[in-house]
Protein backbone atom coordinates (compact mmCIF):
# COMPACT_ATOMS: atom_id res chain seq x y z
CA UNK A 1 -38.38 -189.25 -21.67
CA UNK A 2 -35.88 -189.59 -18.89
CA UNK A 3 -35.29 -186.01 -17.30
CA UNK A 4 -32.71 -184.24 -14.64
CA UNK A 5 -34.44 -181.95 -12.85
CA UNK A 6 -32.50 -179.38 -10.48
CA UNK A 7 -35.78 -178.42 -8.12
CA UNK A 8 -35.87 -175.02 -5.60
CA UNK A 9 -38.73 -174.71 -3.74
CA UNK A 10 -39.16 -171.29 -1.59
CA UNK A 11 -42.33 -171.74 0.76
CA UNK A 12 -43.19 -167.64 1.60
CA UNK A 13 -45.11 -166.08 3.88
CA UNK A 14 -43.80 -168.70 6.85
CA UNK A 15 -40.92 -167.56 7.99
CA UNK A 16 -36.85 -167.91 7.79
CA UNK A 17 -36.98 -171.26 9.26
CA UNK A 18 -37.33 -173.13 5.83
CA UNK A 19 -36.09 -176.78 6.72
CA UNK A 20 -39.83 -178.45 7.63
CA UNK A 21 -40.96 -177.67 4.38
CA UNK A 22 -38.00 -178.54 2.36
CA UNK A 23 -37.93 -182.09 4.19
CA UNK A 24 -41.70 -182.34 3.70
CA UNK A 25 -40.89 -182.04 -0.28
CA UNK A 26 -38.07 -184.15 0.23
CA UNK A 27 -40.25 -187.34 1.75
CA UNK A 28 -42.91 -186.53 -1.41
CA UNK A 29 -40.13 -187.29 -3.63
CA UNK A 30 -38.55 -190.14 -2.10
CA UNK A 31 -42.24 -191.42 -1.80
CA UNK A 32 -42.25 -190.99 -5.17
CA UNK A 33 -39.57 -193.42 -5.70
CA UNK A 34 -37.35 -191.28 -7.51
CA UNK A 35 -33.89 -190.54 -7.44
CA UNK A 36 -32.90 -187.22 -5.58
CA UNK A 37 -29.50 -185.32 -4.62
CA UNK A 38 -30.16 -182.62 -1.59
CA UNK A 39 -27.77 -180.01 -1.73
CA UNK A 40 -27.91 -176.44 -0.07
CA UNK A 41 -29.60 -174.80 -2.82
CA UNK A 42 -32.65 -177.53 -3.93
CA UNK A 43 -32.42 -180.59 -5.17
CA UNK A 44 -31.65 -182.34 -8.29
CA UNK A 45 -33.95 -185.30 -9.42
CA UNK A 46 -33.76 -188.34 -12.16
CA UNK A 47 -36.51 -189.85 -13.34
CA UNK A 48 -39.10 -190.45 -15.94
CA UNK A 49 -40.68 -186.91 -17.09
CA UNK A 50 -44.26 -187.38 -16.18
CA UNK A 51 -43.58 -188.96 -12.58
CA UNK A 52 -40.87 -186.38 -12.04
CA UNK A 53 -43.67 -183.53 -12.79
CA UNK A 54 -45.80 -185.42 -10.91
CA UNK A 55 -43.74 -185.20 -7.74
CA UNK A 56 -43.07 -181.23 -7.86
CA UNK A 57 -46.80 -180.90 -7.93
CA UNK A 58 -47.21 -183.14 -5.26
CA UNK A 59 -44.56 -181.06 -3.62
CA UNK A 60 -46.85 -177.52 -3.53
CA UNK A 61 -49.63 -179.66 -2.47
CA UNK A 62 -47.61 -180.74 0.88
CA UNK A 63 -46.45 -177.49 1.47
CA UNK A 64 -49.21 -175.87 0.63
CA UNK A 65 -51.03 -178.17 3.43
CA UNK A 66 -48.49 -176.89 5.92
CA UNK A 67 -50.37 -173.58 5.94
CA UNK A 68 -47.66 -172.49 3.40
CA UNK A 69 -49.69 -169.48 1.36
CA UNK A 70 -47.24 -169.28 -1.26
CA UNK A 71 -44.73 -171.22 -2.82
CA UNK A 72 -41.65 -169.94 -5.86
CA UNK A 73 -40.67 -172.83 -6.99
CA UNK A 74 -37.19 -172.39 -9.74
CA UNK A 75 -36.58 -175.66 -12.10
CA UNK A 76 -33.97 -176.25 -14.26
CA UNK A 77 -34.76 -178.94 -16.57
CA UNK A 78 -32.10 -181.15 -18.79
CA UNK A 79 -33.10 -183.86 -21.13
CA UNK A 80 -30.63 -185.75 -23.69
CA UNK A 81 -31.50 -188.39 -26.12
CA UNK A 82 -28.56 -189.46 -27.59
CA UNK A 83 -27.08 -191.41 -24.36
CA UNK A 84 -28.26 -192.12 -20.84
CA UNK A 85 -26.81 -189.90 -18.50
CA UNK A 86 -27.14 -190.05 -14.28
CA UNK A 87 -26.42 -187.25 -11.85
CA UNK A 88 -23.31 -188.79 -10.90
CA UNK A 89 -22.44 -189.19 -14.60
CA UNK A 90 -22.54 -185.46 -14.86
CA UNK A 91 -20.75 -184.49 -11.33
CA UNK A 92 -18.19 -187.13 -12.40
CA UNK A 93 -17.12 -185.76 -15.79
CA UNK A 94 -16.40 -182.48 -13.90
CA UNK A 95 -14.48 -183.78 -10.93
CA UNK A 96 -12.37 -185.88 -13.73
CA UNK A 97 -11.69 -182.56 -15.63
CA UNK A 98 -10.43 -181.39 -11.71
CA UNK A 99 -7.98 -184.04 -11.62
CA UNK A 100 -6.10 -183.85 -14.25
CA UNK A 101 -4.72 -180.33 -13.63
CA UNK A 102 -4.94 -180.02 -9.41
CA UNK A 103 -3.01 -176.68 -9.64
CA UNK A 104 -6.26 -174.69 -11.44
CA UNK A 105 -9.24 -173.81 -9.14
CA UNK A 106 -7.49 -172.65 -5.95
């Protein structure tokens, strides 16, 4: 089952200076050849369900190997079956909706 996946992992107990572990998650799911979308608050992934999964665990385990002693990790999780549907599928329908009435939103 194909899966979206908007991923927040918070590495605690290692300080404010989050960015080494974030990127070290990152690389895991890049490695993992999946499709990913950074963004100042997580990240949101595409893939296959299992591999996806796969990946966030593989996730704790990096961190966890940075002397990370605890991880809160926040997922979101959207599945469809009735069409396929891409992360810039669903940014896209919402920017459209933005331009066709430019006045609303500011």
């Amino acid at each position: 089952m194909k899966v979206i996946v908007d991923l927040c992992v918070v590495p605690i107990g290692v300080g404010v200076n989050l960015a080494p572990y974030i990127a070290a998650c990152e690389r895991v799911l890049l490695d993992a050849g999946l499709k990913i979308q950074l963004h100042p608050n997580g990240t949101a992934i595409e893939g296959e369900w299992a591999p996806v999964f796969q990946a966030i665990e593989a996730c704790h385990t990096a961190v966890h190997a940075m002397d990370c002693p605890r991880i809160y990790t926040a997922l979101k999780v959207n599945t469809r079956i009735d069409r396929d549907q891409t992360l810039e599928d669903k940014v896209a329908s919402v920017e459209a909706l933005l331009q066709q009435r430019p006045d609303r939103g500011h």
